[in-house]
N, C-alpha and C. Protein backbone atom coordinates (compact mmCIF):
# COMPACT_ATOMS: atom_id res chain seq x y z
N UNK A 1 -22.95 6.97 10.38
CA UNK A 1 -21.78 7.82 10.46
C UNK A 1 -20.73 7.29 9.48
N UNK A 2 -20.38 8.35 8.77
CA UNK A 2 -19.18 7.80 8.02
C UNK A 2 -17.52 8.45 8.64
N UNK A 3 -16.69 7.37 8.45
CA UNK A 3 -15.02 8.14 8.60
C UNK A 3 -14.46 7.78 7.79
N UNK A 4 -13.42 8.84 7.83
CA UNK A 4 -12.48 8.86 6.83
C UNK A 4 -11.50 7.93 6.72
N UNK A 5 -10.67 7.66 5.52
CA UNK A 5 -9.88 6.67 5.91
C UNK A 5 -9.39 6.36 4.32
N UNK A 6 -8.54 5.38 4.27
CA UNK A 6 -7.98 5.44 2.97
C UNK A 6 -8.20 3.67 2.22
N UNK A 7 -9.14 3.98 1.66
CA UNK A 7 -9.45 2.79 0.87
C UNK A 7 -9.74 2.40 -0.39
N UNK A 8 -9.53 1.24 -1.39
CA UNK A 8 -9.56 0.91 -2.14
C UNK A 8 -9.03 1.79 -3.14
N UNK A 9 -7.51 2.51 -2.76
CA UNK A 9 -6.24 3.00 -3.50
C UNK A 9 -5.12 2.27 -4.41
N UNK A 10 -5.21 2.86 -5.26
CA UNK A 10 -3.69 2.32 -6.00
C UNK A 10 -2.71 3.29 -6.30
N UNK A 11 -2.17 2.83 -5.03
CA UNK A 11 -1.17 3.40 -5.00
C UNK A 11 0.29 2.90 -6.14
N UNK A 12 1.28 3.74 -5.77
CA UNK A 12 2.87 3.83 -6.42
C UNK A 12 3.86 3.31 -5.46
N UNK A 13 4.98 3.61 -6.02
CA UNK A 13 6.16 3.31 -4.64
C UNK A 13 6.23 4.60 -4.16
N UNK A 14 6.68 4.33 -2.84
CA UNK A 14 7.29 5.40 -1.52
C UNK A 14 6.41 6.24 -1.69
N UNK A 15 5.04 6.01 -1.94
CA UNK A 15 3.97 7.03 -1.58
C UNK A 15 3.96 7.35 0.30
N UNK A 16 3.50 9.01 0.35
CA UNK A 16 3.74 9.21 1.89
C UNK A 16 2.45 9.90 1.75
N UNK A 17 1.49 9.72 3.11
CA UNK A 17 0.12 9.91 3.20
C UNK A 17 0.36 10.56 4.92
N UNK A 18 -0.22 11.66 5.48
CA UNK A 18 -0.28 11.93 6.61
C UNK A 18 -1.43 11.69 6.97
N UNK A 19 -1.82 11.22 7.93
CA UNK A 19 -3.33 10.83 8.16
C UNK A 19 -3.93 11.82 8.91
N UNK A 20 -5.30 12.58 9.68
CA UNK A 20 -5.78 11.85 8.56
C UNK A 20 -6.08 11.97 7.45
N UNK A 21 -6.58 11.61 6.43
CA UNK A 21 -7.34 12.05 5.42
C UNK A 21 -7.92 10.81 4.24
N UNK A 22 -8.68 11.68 3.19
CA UNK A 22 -9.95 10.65 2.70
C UNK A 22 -9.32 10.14 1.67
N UNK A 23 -9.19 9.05 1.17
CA UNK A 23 -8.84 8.42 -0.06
C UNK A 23 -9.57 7.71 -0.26
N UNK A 24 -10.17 7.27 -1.66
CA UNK A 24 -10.64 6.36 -1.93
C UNK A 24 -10.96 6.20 -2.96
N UNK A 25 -10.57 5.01 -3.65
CA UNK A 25 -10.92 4.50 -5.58
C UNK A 25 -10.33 5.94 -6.43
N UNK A 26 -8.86 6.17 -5.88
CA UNK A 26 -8.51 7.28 -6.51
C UNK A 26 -7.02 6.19 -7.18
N UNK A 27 -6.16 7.15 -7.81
CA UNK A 27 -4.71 6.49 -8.41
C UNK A 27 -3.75 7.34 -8.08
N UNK A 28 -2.84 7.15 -7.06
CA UNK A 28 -1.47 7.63 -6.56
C UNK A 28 -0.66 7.36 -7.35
N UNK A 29 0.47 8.23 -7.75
CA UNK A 29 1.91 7.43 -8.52
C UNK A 29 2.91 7.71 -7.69
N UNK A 30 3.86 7.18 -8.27
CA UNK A 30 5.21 7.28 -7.38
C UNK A 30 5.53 8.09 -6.83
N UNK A 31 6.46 8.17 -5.70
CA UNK A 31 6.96 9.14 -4.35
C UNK A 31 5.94 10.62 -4.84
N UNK A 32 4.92 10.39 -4.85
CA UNK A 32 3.85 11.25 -3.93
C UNK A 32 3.96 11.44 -2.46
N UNK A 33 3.26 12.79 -1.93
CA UNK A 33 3.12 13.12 -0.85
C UNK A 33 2.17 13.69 -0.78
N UNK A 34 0.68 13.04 -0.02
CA UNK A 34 -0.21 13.68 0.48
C UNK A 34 -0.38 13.68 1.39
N UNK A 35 -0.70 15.53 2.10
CA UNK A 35 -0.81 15.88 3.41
C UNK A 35 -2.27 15.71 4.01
N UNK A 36 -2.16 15.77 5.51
CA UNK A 36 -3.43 15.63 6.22
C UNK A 36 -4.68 16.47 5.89
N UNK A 37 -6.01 15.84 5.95
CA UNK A 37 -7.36 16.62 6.27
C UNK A 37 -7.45 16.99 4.62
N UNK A 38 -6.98 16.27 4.02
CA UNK A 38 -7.40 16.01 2.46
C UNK A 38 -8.27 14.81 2.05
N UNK A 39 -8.95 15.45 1.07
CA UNK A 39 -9.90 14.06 0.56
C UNK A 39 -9.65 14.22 -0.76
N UNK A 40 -9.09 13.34 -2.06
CA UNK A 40 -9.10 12.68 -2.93
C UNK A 40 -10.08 11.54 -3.41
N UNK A 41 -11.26 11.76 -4.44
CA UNK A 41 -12.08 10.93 -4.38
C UNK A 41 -12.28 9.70 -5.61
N UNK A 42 -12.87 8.84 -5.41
CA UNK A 42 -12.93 7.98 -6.58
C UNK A 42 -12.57 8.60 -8.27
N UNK A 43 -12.09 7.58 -8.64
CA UNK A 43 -11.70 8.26 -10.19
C UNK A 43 -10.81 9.11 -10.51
N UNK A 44 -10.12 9.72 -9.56
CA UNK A 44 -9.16 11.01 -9.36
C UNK A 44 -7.77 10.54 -9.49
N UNK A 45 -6.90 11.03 -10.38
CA UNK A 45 -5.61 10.82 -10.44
C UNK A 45 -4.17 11.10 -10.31
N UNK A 46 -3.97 11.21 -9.92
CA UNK A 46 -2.29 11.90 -9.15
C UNK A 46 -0.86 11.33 -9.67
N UNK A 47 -0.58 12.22 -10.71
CA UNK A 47 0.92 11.83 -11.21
C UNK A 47 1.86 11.74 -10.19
N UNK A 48 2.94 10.95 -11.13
CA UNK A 48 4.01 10.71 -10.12
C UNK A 48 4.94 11.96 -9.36
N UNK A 49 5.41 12.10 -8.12
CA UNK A 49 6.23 12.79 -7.48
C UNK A 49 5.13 14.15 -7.22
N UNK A 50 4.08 14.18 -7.22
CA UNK A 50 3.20 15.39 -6.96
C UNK A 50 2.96 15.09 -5.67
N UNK A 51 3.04 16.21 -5.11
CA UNK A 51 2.76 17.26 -3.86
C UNK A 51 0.98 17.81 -3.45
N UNK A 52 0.50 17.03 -2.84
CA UNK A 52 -0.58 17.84 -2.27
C UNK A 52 -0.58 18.11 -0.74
N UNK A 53 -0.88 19.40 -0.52
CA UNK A 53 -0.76 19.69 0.88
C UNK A 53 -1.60 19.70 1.45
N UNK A 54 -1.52 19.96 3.04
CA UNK A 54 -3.20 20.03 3.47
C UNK A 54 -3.85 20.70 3.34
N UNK A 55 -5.52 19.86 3.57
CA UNK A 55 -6.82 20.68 3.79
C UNK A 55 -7.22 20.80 2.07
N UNK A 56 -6.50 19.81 1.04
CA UNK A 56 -7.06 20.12 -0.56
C UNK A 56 -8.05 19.20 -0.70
N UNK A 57 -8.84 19.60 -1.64
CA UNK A 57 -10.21 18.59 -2.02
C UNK A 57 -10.22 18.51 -3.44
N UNK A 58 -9.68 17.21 -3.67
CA UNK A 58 -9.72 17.24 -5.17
C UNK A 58 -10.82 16.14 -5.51
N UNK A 59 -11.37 16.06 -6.37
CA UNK A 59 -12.93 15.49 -6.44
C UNK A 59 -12.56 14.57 -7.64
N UNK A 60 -13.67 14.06 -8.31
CA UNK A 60 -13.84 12.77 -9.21
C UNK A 60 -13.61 13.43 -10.57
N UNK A 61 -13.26 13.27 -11.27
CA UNK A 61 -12.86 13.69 -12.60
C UNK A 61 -12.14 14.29 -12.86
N UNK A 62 -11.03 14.28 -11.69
CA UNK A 62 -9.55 15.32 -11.75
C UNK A 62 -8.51 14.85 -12.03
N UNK A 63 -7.82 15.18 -12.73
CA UNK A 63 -6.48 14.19 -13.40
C UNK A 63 -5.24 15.73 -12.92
N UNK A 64 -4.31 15.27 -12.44
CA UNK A 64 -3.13 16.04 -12.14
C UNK A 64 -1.64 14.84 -12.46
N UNK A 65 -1.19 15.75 -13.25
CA UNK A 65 0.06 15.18 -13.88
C UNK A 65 1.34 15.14 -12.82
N UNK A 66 2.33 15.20 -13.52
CA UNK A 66 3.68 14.36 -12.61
C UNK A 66 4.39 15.68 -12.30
N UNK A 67 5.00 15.43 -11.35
CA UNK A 67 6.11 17.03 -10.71
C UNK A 67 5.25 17.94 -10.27
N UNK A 68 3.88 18.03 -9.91
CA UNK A 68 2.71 18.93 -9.15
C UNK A 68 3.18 19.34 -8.04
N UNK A 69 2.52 20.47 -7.94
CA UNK A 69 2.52 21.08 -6.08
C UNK A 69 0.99 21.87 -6.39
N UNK A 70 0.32 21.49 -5.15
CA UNK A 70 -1.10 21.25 -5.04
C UNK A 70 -1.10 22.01 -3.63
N UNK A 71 -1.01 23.08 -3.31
CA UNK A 71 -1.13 24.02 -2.10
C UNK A 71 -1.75 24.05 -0.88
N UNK A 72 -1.81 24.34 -0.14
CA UNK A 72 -2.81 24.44 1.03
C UNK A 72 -4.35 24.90 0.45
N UNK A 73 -5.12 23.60 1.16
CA UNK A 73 -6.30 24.18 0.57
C UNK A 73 -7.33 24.41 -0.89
N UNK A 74 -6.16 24.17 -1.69
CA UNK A 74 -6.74 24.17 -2.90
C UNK A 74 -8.07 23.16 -3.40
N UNK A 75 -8.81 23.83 -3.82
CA UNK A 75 -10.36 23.25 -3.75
C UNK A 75 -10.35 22.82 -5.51
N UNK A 76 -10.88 22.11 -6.09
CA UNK A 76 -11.33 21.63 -7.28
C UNK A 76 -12.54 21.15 -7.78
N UNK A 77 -13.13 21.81 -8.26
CA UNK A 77 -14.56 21.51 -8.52
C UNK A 77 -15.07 20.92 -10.05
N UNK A 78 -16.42 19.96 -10.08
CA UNK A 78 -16.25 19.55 -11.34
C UNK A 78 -17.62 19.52 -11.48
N UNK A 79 -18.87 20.14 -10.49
CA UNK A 79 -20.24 20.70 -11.42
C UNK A 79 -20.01 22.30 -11.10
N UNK A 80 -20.19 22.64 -12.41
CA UNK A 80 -19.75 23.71 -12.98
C UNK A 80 -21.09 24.46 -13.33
N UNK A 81 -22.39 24.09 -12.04
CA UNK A 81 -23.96 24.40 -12.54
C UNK A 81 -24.08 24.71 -14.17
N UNK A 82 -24.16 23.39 -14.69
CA UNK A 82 -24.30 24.05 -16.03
C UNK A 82 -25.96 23.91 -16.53
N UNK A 83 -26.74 23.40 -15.17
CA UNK A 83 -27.99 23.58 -15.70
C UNK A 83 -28.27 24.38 -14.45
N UNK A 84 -28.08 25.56 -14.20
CA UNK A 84 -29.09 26.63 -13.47
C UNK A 84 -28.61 26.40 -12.09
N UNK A 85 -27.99 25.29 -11.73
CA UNK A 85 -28.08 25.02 -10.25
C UNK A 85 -27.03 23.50 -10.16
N UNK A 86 -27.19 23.27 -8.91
CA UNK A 86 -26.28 22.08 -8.66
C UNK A 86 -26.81 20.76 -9.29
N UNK A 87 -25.72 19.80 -9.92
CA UNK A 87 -25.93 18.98 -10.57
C UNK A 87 -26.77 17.85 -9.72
N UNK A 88 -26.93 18.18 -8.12
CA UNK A 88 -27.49 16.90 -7.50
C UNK A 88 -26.75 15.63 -7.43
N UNK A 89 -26.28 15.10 -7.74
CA UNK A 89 -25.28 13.85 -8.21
C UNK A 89 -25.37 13.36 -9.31
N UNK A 90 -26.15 14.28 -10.15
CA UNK A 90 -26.34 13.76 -11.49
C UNK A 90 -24.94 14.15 -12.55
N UNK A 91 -24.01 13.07 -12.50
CA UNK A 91 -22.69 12.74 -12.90
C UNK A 91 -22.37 13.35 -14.55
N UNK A 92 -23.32 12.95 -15.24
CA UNK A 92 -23.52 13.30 -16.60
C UNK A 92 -23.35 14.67 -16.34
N UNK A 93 -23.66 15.95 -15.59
CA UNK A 93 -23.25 17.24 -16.15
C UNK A 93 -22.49 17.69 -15.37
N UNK A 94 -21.43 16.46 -14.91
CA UNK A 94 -20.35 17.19 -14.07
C UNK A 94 -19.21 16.83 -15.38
N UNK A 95 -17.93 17.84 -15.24
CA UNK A 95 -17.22 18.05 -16.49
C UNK A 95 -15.76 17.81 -15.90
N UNK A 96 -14.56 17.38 -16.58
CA UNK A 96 -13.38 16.99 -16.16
C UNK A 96 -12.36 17.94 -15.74
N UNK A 97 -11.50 17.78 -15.16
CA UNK A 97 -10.30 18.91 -15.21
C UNK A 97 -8.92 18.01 -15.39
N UNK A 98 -8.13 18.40 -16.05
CA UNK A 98 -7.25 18.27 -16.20
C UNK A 98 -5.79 19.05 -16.50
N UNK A 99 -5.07 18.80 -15.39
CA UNK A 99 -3.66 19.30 -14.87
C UNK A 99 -2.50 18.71 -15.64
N UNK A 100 -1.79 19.46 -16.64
CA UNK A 100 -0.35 18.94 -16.79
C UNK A 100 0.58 18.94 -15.68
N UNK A 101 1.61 18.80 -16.44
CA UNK A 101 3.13 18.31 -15.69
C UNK A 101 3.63 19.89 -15.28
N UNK A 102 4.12 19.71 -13.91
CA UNK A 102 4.95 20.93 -13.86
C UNK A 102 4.16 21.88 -12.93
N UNK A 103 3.08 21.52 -12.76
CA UNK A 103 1.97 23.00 -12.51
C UNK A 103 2.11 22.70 -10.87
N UNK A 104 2.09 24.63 -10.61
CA UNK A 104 1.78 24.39 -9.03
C UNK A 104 1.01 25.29 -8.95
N UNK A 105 -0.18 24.91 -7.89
CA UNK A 105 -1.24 25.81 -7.69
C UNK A 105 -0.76 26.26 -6.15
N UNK A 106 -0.53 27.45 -5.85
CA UNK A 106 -1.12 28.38 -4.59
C UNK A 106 -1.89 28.18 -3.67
N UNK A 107 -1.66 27.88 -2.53
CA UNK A 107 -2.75 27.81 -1.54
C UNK A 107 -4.07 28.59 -1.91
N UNK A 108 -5.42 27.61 -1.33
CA UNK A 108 -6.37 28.26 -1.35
C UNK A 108 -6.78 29.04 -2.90
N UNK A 109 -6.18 28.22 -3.74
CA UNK A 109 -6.84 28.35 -5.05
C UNK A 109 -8.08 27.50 -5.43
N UNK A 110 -9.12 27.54 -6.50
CA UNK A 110 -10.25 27.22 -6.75
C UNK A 110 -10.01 27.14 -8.54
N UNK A 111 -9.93 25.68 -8.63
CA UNK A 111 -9.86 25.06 -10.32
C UNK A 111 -11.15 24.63 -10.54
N UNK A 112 -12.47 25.48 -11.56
CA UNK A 112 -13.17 24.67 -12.24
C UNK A 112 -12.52 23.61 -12.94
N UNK A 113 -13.63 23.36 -13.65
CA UNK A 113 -13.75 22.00 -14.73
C UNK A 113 -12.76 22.49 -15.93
N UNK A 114 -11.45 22.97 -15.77
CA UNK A 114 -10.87 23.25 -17.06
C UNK A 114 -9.26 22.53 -17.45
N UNK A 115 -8.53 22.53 -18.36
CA UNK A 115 -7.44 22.00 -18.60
C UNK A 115 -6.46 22.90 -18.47
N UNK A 116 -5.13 22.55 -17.96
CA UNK A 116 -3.95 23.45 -17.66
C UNK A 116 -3.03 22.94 -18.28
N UNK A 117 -1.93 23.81 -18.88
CA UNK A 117 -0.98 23.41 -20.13
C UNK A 117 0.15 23.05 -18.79
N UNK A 118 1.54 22.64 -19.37
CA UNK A 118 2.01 22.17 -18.67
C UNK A 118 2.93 23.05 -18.35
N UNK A 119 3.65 23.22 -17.21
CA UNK A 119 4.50 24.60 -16.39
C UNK A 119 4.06 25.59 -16.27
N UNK A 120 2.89 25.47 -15.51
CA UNK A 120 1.88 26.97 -15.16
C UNK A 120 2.47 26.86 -13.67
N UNK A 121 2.31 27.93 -13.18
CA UNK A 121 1.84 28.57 -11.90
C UNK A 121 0.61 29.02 -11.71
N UNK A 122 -0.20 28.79 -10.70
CA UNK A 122 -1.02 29.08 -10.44
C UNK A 122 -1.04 30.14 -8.95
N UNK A 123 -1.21 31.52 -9.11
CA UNK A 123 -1.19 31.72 -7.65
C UNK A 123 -1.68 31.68 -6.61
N UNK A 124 -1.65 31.99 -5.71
CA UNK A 124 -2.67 31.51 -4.08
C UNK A 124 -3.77 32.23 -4.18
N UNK A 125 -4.85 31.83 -4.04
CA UNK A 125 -6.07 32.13 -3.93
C UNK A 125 -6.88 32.56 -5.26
N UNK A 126 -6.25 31.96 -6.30
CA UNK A 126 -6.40 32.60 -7.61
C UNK A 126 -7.73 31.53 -7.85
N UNK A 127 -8.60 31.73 -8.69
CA UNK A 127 -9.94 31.22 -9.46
C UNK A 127 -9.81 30.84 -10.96
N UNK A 128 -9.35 29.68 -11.37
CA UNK A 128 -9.30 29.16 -12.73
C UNK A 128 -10.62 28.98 -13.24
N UNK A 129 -11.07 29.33 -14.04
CA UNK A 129 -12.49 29.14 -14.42
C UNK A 129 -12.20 29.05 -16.07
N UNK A 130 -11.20 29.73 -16.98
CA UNK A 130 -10.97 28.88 -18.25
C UNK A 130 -9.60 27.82 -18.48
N UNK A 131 -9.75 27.89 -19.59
CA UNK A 131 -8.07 26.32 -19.54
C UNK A 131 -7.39 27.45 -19.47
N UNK A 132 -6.31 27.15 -19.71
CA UNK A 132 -5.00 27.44 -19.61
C UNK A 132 -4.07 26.87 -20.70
N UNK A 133 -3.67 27.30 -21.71
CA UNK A 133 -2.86 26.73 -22.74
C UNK A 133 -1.86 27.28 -23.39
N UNK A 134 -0.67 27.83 -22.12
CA UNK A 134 0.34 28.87 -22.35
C UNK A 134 0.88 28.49 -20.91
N UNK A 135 2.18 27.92 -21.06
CA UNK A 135 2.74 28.40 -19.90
C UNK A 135 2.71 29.59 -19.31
N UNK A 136 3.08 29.92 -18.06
CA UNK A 136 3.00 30.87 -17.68
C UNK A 136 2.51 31.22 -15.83
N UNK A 137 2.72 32.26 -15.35
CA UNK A 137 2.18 32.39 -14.00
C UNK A 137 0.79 33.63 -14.38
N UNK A 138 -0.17 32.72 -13.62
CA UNK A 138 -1.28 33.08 -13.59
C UNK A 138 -2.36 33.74 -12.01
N UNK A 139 -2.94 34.69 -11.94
CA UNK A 139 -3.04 34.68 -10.62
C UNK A 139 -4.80 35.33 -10.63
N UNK A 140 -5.42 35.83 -9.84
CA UNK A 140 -6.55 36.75 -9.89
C UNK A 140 -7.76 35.99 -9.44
N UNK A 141 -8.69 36.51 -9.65
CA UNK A 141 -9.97 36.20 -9.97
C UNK A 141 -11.26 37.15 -10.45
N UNK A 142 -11.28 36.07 -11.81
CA UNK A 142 -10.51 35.02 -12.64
C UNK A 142 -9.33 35.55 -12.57
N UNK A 143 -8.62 33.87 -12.49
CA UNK A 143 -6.91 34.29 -13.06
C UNK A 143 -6.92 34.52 -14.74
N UNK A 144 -5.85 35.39 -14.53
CA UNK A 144 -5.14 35.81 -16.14
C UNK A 144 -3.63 35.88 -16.19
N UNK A 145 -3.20 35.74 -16.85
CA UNK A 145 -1.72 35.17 -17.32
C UNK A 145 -1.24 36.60 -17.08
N UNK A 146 -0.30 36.57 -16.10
CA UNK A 146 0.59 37.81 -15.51
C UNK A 146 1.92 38.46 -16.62
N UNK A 147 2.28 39.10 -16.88
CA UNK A 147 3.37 39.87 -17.80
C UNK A 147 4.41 38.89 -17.51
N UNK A 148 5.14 38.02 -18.01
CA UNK A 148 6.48 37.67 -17.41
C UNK A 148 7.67 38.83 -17.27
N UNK A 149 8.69 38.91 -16.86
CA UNK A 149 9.40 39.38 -16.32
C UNK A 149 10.97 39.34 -16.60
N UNK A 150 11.45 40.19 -17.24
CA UNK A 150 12.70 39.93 -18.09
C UNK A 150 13.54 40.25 -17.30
């Protein structure tokens, strides 16, 4: 049986963690706040003052920058079946994601393996499946960059 629990973290200052939830061989930065029934996994990185709420699963090869809000639920994935089917744990064809500064994703959103420019919105329940390299609020599935609004 395995439990959850928060280990072998490096953390920041005035990091706040609601328990329970999974940490482990991930990198916290400063006055972070992660909420309960989240798992953050090895290799995974969390800028400073970012926001994750509960019930998110952010996985191994996820980098999220500083000033984040990370929604209820928001799922992150990094095998992206790029051979026909699930990678198995075979690490080599799982692919990175990476989050700038500024970005908040929507509850119950779903980020492939892609890169996000910095001051996006992401909306709730929206499906990122390419980068993102335009500010902007984005929503759908797939999301697409919404009209801004004068």
């Amino acid at each position: 049986m395995y439990q959850s629990g928060v280990r072998d973290v490096e953390f920041g200052a005035r990091v706040k963690i609601v328990e329970p939830c999974n940490l482990y061989g991930c990198k916290i930065g400063d006055d972070c706040f992660v909420g309960p029934f989240t798992e953050i996994q090895k290799g995974a990185a969390i800028g400073a003052r970012t926001r994750v709420q509960s019930h998110a699963f952010i996985c191994e090869l996820v980098t999220i920058g500083e000033d984040c809000f990370v929604g209820h639920g928001v799922m992150f994935i990094n095998d992206a079946f790029s051979s026909s089917g699930p990678a198995h744990g075979r690490k080599e064809l799982w692919r990175e994601t990476v989050i700038g500064n500024r970005v908040s994703i929507g509850s119950n959103a779903t980020i492939m393996p892609v890169r996000i420019a910095d001051d996006v919105v992401i909306g709730a329940g929206a499906v990122v499946t390419k980068d993102i390299t335009i500010a902007g609020t984005y929503a759908g599935n797939p999301a697409r960059r919404l009209p801004s609004r004068a």
